[in-house]
N, C-alpha and C. Protein backbone atom coordinates (compact mmCIF):
# COMPACT_ATOMS: atom_id res chain seq x y z
N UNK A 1 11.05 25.22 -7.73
CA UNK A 1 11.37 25.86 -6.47
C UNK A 1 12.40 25.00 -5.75
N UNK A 2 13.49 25.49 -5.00
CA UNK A 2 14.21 25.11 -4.51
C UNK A 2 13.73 24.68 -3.03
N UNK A 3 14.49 24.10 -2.43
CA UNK A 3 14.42 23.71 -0.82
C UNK A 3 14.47 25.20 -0.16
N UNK A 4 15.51 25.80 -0.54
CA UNK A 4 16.07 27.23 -0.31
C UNK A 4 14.85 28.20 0.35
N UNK A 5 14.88 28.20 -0.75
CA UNK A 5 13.42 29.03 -1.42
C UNK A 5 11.84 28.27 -0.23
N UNK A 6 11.48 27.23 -0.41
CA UNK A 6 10.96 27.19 0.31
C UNK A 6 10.89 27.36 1.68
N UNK A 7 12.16 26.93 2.32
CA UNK A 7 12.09 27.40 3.86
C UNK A 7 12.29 28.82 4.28
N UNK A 8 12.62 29.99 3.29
CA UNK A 8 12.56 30.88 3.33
C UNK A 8 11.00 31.74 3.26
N UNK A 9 10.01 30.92 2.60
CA UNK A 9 8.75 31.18 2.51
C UNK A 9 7.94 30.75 3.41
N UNK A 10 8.08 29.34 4.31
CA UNK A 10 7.61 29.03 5.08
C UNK A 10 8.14 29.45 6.30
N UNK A 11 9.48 29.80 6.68
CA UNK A 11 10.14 30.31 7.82
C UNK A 11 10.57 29.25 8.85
N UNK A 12 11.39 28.53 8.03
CA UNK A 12 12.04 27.07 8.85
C UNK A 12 13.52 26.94 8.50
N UNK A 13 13.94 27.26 9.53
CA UNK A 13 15.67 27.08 9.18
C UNK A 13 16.41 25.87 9.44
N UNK A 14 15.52 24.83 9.82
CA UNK A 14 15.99 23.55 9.78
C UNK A 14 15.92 22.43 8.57
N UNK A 15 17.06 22.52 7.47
CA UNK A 15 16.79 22.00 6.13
C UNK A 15 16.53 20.55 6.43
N UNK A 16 16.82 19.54 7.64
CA UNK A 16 16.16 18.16 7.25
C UNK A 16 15.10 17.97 7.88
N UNK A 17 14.02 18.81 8.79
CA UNK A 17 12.56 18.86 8.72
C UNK A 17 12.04 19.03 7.30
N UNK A 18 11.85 20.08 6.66
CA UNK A 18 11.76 20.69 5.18
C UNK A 18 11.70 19.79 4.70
N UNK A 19 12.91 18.83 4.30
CA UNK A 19 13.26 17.70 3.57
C UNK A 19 12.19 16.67 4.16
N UNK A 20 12.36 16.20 5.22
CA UNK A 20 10.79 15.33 5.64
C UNK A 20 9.70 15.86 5.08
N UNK A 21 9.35 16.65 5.34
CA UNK A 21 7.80 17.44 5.21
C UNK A 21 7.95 17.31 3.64
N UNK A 22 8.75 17.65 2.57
CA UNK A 22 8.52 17.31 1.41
C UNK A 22 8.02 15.82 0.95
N UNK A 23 9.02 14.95 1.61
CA UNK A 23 8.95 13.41 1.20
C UNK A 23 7.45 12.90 1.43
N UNK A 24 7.27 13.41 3.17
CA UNK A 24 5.47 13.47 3.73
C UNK A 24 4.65 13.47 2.19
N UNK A 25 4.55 14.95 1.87
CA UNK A 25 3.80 15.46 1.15
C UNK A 25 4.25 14.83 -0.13
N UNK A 26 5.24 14.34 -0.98
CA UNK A 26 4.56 13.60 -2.26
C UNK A 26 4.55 12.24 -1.77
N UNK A 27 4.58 11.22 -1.06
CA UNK A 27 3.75 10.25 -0.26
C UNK A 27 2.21 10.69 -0.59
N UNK A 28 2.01 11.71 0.17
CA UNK A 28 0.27 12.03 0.32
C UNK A 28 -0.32 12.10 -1.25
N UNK A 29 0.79 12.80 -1.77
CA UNK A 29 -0.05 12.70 -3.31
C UNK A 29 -0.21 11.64 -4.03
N UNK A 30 0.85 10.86 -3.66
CA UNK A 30 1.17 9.56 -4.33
C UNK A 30 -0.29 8.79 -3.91
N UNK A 31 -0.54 8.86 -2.96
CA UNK A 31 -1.49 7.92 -2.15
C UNK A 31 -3.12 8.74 -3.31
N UNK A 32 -3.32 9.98 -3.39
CA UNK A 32 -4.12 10.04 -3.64
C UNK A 32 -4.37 10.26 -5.35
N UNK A 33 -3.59 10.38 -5.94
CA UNK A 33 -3.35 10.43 -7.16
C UNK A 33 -3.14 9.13 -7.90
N UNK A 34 -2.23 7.77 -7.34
CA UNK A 34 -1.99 6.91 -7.80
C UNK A 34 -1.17 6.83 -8.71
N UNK A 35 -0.03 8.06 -8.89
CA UNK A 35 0.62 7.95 -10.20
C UNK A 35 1.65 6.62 -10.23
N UNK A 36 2.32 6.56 -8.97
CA UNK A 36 3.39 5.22 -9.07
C UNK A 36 3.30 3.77 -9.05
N UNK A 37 2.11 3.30 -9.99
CA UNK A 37 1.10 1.64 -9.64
C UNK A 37 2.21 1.04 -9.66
N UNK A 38 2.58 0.02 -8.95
CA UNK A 38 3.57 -1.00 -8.99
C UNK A 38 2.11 -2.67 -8.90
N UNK A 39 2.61 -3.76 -9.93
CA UNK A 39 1.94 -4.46 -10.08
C UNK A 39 3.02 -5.51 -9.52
N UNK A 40 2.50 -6.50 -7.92
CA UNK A 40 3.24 -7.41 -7.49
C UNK A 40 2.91 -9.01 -7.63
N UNK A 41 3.06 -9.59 -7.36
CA UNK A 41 2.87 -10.77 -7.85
C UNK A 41 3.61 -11.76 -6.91
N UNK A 42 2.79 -12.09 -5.98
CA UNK A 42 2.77 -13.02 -5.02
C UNK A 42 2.37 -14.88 -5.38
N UNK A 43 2.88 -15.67 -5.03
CA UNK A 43 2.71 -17.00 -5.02
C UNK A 43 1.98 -17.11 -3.90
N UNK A 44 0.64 -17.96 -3.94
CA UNK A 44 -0.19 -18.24 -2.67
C UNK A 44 0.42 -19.77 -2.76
N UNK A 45 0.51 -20.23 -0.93
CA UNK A 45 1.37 -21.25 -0.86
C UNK A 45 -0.16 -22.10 0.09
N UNK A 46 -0.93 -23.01 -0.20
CA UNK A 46 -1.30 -23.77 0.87
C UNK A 46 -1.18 -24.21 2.51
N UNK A 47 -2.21 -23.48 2.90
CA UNK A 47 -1.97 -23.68 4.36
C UNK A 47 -1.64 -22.32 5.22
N UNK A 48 -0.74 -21.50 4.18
CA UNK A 48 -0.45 -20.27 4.32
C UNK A 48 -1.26 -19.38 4.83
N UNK A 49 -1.36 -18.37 5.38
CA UNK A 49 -2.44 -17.29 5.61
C UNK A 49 -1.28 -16.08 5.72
N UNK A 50 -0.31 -15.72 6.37
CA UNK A 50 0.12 -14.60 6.22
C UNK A 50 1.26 -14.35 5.18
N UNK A 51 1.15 -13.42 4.70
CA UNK A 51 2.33 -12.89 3.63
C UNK A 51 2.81 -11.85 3.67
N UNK A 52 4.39 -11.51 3.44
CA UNK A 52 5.29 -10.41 3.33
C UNK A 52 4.70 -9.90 2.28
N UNK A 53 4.05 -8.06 2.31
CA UNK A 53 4.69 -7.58 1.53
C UNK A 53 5.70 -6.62 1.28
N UNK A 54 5.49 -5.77 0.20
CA UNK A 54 6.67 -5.03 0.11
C UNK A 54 6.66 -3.96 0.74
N UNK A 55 8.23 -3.80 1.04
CA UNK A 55 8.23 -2.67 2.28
C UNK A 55 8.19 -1.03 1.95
N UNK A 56 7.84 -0.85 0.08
CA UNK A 56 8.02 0.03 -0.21
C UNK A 56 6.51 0.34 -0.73
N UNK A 57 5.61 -0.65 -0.25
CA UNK A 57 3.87 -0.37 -0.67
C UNK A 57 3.52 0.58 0.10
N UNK A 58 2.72 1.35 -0.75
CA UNK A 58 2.01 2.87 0.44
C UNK A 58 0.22 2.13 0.76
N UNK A 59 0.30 1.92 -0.54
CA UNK A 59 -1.75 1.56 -0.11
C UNK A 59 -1.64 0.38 -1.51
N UNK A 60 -2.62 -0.98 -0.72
CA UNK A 60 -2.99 -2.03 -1.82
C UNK A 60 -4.38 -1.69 -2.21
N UNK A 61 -4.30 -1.52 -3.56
CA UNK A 61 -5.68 -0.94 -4.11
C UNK A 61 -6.50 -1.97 -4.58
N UNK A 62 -5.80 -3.32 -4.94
CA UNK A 62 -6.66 -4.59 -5.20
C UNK A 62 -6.30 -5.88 -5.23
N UNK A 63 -6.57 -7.12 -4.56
CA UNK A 63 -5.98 -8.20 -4.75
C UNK A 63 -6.83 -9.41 -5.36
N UNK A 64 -6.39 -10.01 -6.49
CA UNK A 64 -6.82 -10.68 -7.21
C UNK A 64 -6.68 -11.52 -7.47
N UNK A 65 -6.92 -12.94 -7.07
CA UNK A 65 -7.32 -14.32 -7.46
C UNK A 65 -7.27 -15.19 -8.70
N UNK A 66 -6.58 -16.16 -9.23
CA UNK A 66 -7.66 -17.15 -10.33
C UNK A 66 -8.71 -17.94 -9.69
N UNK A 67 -9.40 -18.33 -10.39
CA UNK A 67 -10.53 -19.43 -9.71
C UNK A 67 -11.16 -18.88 -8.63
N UNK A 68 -11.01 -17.41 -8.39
CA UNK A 68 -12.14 -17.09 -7.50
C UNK A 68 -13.42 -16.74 -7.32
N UNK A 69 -14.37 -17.36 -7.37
CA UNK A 69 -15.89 -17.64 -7.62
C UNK A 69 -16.22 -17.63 -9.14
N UNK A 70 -15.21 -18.16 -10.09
CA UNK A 70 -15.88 -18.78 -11.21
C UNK A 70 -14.77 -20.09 -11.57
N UNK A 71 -15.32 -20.53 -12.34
CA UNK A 71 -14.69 -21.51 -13.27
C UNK A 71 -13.51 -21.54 -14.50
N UNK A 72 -13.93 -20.64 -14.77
CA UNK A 72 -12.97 -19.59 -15.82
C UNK A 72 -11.37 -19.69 -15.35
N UNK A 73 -10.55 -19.27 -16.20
CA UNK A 73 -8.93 -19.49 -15.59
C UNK A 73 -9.12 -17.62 -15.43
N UNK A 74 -9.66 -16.83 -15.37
CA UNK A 74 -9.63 -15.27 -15.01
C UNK A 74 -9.35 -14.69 -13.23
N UNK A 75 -8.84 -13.74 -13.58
CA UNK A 75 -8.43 -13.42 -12.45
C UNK A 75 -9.70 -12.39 -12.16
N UNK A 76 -10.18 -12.63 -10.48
CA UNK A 76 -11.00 -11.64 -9.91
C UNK A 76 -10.53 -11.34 -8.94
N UNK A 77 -10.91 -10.23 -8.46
CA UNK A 77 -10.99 -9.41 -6.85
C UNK A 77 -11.27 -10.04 -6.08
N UNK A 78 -10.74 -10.35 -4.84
CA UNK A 78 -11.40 -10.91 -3.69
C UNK A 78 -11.78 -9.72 -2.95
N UNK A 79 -13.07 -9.93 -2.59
CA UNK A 79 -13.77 -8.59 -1.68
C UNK A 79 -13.33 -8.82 -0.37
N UNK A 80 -13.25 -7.39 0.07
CA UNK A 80 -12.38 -6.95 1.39
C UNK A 80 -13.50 -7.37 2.68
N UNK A 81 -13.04 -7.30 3.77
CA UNK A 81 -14.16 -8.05 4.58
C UNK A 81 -14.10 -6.88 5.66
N UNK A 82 -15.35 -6.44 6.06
CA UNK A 82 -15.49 -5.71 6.69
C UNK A 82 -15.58 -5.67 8.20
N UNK A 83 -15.53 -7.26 8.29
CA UNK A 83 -15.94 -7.26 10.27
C UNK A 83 -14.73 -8.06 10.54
N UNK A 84 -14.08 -8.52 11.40
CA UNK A 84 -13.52 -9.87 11.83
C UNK A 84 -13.90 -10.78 11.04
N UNK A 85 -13.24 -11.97 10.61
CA UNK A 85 -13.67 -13.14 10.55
C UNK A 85 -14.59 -13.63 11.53
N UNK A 86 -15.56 -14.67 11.30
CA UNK A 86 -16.46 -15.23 12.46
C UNK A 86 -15.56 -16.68 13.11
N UNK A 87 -14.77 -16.82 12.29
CA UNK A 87 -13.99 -18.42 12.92
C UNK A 87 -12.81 -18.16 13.63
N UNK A 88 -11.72 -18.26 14.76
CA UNK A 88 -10.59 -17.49 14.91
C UNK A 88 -9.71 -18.54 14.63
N UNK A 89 -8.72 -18.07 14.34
CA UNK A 89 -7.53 -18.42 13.62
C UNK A 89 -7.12 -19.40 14.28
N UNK A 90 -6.58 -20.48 13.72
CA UNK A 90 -5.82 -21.73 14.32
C UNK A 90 -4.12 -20.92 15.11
N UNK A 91 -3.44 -20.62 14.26
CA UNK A 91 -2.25 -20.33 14.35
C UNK A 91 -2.31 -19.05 15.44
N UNK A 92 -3.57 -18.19 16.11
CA UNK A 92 -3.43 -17.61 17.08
C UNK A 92 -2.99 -16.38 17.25
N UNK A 93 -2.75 -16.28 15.76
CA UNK A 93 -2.03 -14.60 15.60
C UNK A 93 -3.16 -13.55 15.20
């Protein structure tokens, strides 16, 4: 189906709304489907706490560790935290 075609079905004669509302909508699928995994790979730096990511991430589905709660050189999940931290931040942000 064309753009055409669609705003003719929906009844919108403004072709760069249309064009938004498309981009919207495979975003939304993207988000719920997961077809476009991009695997990133960050350096954790000591001392550090905040990090850039990428400006083209829609949703982080998992972040994963070495040496996190075993001994093993394997990479695990760090579990997401559900309240505030209980200690507040040195750096104040």
């Amino acid at each position: 189906m064309k753009v055409n075609e669609l705003m003719e079905r929906v009844g919108i004669a403004e072709t760069g709304r249309v064009i938004a509302y498309i981009k919207d909508g495979l975003d939304e699928m993207n988000m719920i489907a997961e077809t476009h995994v991009n695997v990133e790979r960050i350096d954790v730096t000591a001392d550090q706490r905040y990090y850039t990511m990428p400006a083209d991430a829609i949703k982080i589905i998992d972040i994963r560790c070495k040496h996190h709660d075993n001994v093993d050189s394997k990479y695990r999940s760090i579990p997401r935290t559900i309240h505030p931290p209980a200690t507040e931040d040195e750096d104040g942000v």
